[in-house]
PDB file of N, CA and C in Angstrom:
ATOM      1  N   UNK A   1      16.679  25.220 111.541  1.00  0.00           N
ATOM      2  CA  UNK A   1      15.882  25.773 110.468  1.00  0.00           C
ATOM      3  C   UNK A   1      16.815  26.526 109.507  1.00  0.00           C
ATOM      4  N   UNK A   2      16.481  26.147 108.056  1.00  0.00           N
ATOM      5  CA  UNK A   2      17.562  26.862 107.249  1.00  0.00           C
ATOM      6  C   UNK A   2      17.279  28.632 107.211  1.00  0.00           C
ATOM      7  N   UNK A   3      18.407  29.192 106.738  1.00  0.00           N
ATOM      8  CA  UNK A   3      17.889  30.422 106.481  1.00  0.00           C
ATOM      9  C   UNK A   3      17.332  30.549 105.368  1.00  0.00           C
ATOM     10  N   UNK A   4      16.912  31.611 105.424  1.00  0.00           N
ATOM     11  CA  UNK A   4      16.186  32.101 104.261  1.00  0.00           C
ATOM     12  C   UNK A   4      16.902  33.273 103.453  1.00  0.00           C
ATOM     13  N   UNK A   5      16.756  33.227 102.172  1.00  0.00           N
ATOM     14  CA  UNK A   5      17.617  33.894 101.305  1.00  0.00           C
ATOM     15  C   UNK A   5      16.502  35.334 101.038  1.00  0.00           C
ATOM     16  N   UNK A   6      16.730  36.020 101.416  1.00  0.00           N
ATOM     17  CA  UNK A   6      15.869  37.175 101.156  1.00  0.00           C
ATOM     18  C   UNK A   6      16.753  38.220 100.610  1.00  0.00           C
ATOM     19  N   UNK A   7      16.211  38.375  98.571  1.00  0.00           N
ATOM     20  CA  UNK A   7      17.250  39.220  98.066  1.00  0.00           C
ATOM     21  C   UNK A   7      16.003  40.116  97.813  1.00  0.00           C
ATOM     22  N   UNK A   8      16.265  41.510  97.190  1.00  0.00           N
ATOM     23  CA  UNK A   8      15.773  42.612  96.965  1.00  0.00           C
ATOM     24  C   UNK A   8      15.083  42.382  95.979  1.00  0.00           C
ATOM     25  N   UNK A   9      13.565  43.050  95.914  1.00  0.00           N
ATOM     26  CA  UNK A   9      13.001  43.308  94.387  1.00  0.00           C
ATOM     27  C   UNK A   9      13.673  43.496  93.616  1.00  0.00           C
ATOM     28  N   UNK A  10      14.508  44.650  93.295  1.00  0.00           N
ATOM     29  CA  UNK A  10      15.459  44.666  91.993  1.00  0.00           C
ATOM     30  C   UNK A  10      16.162  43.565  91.884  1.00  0.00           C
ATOM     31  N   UNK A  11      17.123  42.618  92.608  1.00  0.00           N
ATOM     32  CA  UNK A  11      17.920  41.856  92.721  1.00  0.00           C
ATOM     33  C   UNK A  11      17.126  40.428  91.455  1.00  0.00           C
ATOM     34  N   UNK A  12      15.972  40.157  92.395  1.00  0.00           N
ATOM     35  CA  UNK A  12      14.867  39.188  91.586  1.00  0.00           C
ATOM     36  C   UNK A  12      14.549  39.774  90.333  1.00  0.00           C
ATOM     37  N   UNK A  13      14.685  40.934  89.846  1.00  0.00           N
ATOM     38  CA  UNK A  13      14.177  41.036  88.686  1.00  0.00           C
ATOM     39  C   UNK A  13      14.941  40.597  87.796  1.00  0.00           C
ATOM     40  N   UNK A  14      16.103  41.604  88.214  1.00  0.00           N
ATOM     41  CA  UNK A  14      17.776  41.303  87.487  1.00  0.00           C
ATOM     42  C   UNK A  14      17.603  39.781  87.210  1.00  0.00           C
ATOM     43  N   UNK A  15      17.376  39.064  87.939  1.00  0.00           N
ATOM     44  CA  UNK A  15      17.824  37.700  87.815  1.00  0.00           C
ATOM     45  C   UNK A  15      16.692  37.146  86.591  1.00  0.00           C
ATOM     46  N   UNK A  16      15.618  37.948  86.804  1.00  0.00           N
ATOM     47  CA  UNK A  16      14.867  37.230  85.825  1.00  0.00           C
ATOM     48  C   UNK A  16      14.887  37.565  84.562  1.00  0.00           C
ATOM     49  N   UNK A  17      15.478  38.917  84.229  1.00  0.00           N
ATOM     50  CA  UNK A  17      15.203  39.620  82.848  1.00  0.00           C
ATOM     51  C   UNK A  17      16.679  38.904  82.315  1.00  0.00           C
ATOM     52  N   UNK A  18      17.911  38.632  83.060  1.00  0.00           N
ATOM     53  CA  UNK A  18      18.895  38.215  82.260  1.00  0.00           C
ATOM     54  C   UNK A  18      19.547  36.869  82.105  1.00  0.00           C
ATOM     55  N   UNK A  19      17.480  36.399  81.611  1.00  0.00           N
ATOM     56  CA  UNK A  19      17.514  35.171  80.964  1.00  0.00           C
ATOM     57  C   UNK A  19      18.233  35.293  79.076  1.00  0.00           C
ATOM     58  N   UNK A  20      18.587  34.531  78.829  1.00  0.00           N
ATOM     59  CA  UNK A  20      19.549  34.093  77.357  1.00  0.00           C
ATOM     60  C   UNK A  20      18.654  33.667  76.314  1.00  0.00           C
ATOM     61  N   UNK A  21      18.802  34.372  75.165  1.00  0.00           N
ATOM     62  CA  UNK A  21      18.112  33.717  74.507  1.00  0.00           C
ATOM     63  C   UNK A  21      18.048  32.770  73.522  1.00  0.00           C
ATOM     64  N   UNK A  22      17.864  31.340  73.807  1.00  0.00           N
ATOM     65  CA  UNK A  22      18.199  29.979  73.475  1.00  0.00           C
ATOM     66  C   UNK A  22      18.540  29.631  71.844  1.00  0.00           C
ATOM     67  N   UNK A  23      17.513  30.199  71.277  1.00  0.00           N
ATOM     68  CA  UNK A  23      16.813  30.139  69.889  1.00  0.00           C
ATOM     69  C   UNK A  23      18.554  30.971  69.165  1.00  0.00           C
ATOM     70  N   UNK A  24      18.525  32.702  69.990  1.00  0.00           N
ATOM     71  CA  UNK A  24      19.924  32.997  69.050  1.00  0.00           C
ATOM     72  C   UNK A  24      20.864  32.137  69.066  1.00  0.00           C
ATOM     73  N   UNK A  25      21.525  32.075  70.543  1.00  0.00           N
ATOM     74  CA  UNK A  25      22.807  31.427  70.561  1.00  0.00           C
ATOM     75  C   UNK A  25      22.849  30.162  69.806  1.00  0.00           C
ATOM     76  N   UNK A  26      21.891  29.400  69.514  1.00  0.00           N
ATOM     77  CA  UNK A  26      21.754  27.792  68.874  1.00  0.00           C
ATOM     78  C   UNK A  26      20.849  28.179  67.233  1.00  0.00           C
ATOM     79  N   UNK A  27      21.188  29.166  66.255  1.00  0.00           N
ATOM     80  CA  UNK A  27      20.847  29.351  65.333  1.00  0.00           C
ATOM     81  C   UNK A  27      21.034  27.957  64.296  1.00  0.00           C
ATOM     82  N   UNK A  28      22.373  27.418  64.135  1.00  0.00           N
ATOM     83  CA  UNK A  28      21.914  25.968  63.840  1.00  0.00           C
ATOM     84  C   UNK A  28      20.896  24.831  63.946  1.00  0.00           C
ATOM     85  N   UNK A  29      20.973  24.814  65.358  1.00  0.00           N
ATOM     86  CA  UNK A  29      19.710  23.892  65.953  1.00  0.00           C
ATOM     87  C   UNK A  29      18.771  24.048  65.368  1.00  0.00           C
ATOM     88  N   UNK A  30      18.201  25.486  65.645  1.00  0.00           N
ATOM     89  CA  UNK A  30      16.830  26.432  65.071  1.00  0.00           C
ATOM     90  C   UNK A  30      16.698  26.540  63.530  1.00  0.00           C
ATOM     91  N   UNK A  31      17.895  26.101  62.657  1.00  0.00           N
ATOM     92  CA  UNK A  31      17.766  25.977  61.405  1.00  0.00           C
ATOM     93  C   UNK A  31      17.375  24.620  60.920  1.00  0.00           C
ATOM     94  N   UNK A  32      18.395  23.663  61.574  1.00  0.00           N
ATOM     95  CA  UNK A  32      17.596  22.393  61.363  1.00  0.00           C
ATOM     96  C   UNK A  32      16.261  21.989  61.654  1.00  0.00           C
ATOM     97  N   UNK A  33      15.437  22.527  62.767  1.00  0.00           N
ATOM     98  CA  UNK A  33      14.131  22.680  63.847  1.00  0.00           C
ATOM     99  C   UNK A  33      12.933  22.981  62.794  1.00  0.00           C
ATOM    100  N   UNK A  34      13.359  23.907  62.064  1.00  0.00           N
ATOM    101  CA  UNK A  34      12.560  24.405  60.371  1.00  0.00           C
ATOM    102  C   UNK A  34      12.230  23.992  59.508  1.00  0.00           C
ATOM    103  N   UNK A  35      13.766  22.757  58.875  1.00  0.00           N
ATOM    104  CA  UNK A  35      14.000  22.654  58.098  1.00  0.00           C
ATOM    105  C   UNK A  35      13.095  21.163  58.174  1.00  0.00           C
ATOM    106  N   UNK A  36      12.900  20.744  59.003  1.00  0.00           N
ATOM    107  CA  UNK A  36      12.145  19.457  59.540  1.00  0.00           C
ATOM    108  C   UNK A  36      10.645  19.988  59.618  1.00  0.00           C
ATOM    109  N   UNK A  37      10.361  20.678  60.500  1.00  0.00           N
ATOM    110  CA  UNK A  37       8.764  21.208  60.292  1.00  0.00           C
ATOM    111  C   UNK A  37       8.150  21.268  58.885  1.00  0.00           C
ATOM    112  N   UNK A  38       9.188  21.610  58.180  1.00  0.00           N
ATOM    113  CA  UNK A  38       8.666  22.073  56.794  1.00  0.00           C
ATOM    114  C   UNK A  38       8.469  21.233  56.004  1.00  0.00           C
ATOM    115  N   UNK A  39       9.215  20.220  56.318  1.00  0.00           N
ATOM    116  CA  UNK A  39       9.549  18.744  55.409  1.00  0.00           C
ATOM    117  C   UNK A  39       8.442  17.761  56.231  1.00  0.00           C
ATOM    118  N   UNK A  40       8.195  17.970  57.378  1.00  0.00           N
ATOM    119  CA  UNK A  40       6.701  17.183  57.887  1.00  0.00           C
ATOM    120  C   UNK A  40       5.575  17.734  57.446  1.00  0.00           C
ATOM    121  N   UNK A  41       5.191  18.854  57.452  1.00  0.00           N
ATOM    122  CA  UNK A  41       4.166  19.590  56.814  1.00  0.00           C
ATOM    123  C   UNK A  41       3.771  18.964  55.793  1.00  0.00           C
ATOM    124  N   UNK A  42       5.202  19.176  54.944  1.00  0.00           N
ATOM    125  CA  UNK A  42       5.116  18.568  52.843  1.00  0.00           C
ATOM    126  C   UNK A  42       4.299  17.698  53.319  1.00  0.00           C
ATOM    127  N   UNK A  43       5.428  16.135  53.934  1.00  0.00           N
ATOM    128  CA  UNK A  43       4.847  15.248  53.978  1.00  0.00           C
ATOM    129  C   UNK A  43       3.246  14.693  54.221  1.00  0.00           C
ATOM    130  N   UNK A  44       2.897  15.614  55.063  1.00  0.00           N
ATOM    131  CA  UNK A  44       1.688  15.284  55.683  1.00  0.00           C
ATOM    132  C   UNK A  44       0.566  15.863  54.905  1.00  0.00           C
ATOM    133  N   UNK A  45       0.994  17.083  53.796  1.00  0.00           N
ATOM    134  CA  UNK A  45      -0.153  17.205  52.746  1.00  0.00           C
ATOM    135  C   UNK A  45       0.114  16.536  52.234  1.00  0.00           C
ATOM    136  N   UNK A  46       0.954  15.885  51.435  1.00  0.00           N
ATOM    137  CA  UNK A  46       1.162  14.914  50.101  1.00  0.00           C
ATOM    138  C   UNK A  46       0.192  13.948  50.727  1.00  0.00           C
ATOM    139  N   UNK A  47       0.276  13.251  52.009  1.00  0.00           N
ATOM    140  CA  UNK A  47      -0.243  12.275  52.826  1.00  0.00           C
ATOM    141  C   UNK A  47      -1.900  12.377  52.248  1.00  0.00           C
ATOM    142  N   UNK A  48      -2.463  13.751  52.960  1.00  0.00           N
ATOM    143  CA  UNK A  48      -3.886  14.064  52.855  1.00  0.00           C
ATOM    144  C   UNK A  48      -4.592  14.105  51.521  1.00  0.00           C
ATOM    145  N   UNK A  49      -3.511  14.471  50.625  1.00  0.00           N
ATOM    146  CA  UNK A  49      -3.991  14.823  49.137  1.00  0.00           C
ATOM    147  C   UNK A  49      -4.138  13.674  48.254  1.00  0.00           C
ATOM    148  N   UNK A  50      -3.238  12.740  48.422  1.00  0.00           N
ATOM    149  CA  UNK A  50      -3.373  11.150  48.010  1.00  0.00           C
ATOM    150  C   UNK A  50      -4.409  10.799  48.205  1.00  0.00           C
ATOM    151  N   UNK A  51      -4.670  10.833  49.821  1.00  0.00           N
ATOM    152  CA  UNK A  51      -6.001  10.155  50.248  1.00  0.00           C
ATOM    153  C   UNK A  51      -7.066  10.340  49.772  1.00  0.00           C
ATOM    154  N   UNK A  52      -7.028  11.766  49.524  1.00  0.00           N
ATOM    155  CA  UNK A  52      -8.242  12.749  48.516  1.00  0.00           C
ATOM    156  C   UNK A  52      -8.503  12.116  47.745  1.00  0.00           C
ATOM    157  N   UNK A  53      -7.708  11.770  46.725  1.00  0.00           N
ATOM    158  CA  UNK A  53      -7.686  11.101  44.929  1.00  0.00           C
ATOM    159  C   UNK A  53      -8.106  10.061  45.396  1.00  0.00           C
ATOM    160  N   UNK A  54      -7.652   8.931  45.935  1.00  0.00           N
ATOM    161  CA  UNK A  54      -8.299   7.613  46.344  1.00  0.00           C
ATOM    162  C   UNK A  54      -9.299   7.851  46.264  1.00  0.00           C
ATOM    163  N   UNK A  55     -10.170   8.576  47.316  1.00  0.00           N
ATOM    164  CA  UNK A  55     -11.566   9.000  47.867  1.00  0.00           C
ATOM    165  C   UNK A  55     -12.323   9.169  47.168  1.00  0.00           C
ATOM    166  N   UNK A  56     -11.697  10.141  46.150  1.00  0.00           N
ATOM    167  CA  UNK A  56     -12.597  10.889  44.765  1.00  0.00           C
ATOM    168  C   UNK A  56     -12.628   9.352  43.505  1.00  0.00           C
ATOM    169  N   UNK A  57     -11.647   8.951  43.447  1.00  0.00           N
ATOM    170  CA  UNK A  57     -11.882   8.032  42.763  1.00  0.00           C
ATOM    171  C   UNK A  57     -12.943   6.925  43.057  1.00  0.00           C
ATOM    172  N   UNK A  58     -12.392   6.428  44.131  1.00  0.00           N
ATOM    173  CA  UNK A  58     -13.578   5.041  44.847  1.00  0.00           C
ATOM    174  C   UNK A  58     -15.043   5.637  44.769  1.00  0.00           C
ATOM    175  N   UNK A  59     -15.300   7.123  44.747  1.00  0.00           N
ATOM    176  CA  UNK A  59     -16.692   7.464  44.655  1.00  0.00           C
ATOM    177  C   UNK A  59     -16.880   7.979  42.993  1.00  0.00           C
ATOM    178  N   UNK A  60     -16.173   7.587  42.398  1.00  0.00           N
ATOM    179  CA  UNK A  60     -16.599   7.823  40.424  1.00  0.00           C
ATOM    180  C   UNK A  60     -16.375   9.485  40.744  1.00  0.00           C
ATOM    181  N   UNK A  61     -15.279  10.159  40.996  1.00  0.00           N
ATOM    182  CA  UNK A  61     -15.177  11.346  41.018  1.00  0.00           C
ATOM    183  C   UNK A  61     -16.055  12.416  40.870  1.00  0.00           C
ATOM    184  N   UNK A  62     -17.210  12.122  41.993  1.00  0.00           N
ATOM    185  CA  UNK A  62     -17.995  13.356  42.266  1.00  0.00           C
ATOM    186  C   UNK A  62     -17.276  14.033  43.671  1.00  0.00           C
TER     187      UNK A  62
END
Protein backbone atom coordinates (compact mmCIF):
# COMPACT_ATOMS: atom_id res chain seq x y z
CA UNK A 1 0.00 0.00 0.00
CA UNK A 2 1.44 3.36 -1.01
CA UNK A 3 2.02 5.93 1.52
CA UNK A 4 0.27 8.64 1.98
CA UNK A 5 1.55 12.15 1.73
CA UNK A 6 0.11 13.97 4.63
CA UNK A 7 1.36 17.72 4.52
CA UNK A 8 0.10 20.43 6.98
CA UNK A 9 -2.84 22.88 6.56
CA UNK A 10 -0.52 25.71 6.11
CA UNK A 11 1.73 23.67 3.82
CA UNK A 12 -1.65 23.09 1.38
CA UNK A 13 -2.45 26.50 1.48
CA UNK A 14 1.02 27.78 0.60
CA UNK A 15 0.77 25.56 -2.25
CA UNK A 16 -2.40 26.89 -3.31
CA UNK A 17 -2.15 30.69 -2.93
CA UNK A 18 1.32 30.56 -4.90
CA UNK A 19 -0.46 29.97 -7.96
CA UNK A 20 1.10 32.50 -11.04
CA UNK A 21 -0.64 34.64 -12.67
CA UNK A 22 -1.00 33.51 -16.37
CA UNK A 23 -2.72 36.57 -17.95
CA UNK A 24 0.55 38.92 -16.40
CA UNK A 25 3.41 36.90 -17.30
CA UNK A 26 1.86 36.33 -21.10
CA UNK A 27 0.75 40.12 -21.55
CA UNK A 28 1.35 39.60 -25.32
CA UNK A 29 -0.81 36.62 -25.65
CA UNK A 30 -3.52 38.63 -23.61
CA UNK A 31 -3.00 41.51 -26.05
CA UNK A 32 -3.50 39.61 -29.06
CA UNK A 33 -6.66 37.55 -27.05
CA UNK A 34 -8.41 41.35 -27.24
CA UNK A 35 -7.37 42.38 -30.10
CA UNK A 36 -9.36 39.38 -31.77
CA UNK A 37 -12.47 39.57 -29.46
CA UNK A 38 -12.84 42.98 -30.57
CA UNK A 39 -12.40 42.39 -34.21
CA UNK A 40 -15.12 39.36 -33.83
CA UNK A 41 -17.52 41.47 -32.05
CA UNK A 42 -17.07 44.30 -35.14
CA UNK A 43 -17.53 41.55 -37.28
CA UNK A 44 -20.49 40.02 -35.94
CA UNK A 45 -22.42 43.47 -35.64
CA UNK A 46 -21.60 44.51 -39.13
CA UNK A 47 -22.96 40.75 -39.72
CA UNK A 48 -26.40 41.56 -37.72
CA UNK A 49 -26.81 45.09 -39.04
CA UNK A 50 -26.64 44.09 -42.80
CA UNK A 51 -29.12 41.58 -42.10
CA UNK A 52 -31.27 44.35 -40.55
CA UNK A 53 -31.23 46.51 -43.91
CA UNK A 54 -32.02 43.42 -46.00
CA UNK A 55 -34.97 42.77 -43.60
CA UNK A 56 -36.13 46.36 -43.53
CA UNK A 57 -35.88 46.54 -47.07
CA UNK A 58 -37.63 43.12 -48.26
CA UNK A 59 -40.51 44.47 -45.92
CA UNK A 60 -40.81 48.23 -47.87
CA UNK A 61 -39.02 49.68 -44.79
CA UNK A 62 -41.50 49.61 -42.07
Amino acid sequence: MPTLSLMTRDEAVHRLAKRNNWAAENAGVMLVFCILFVIAVGLIILAVYRWNLRRKAARGGH
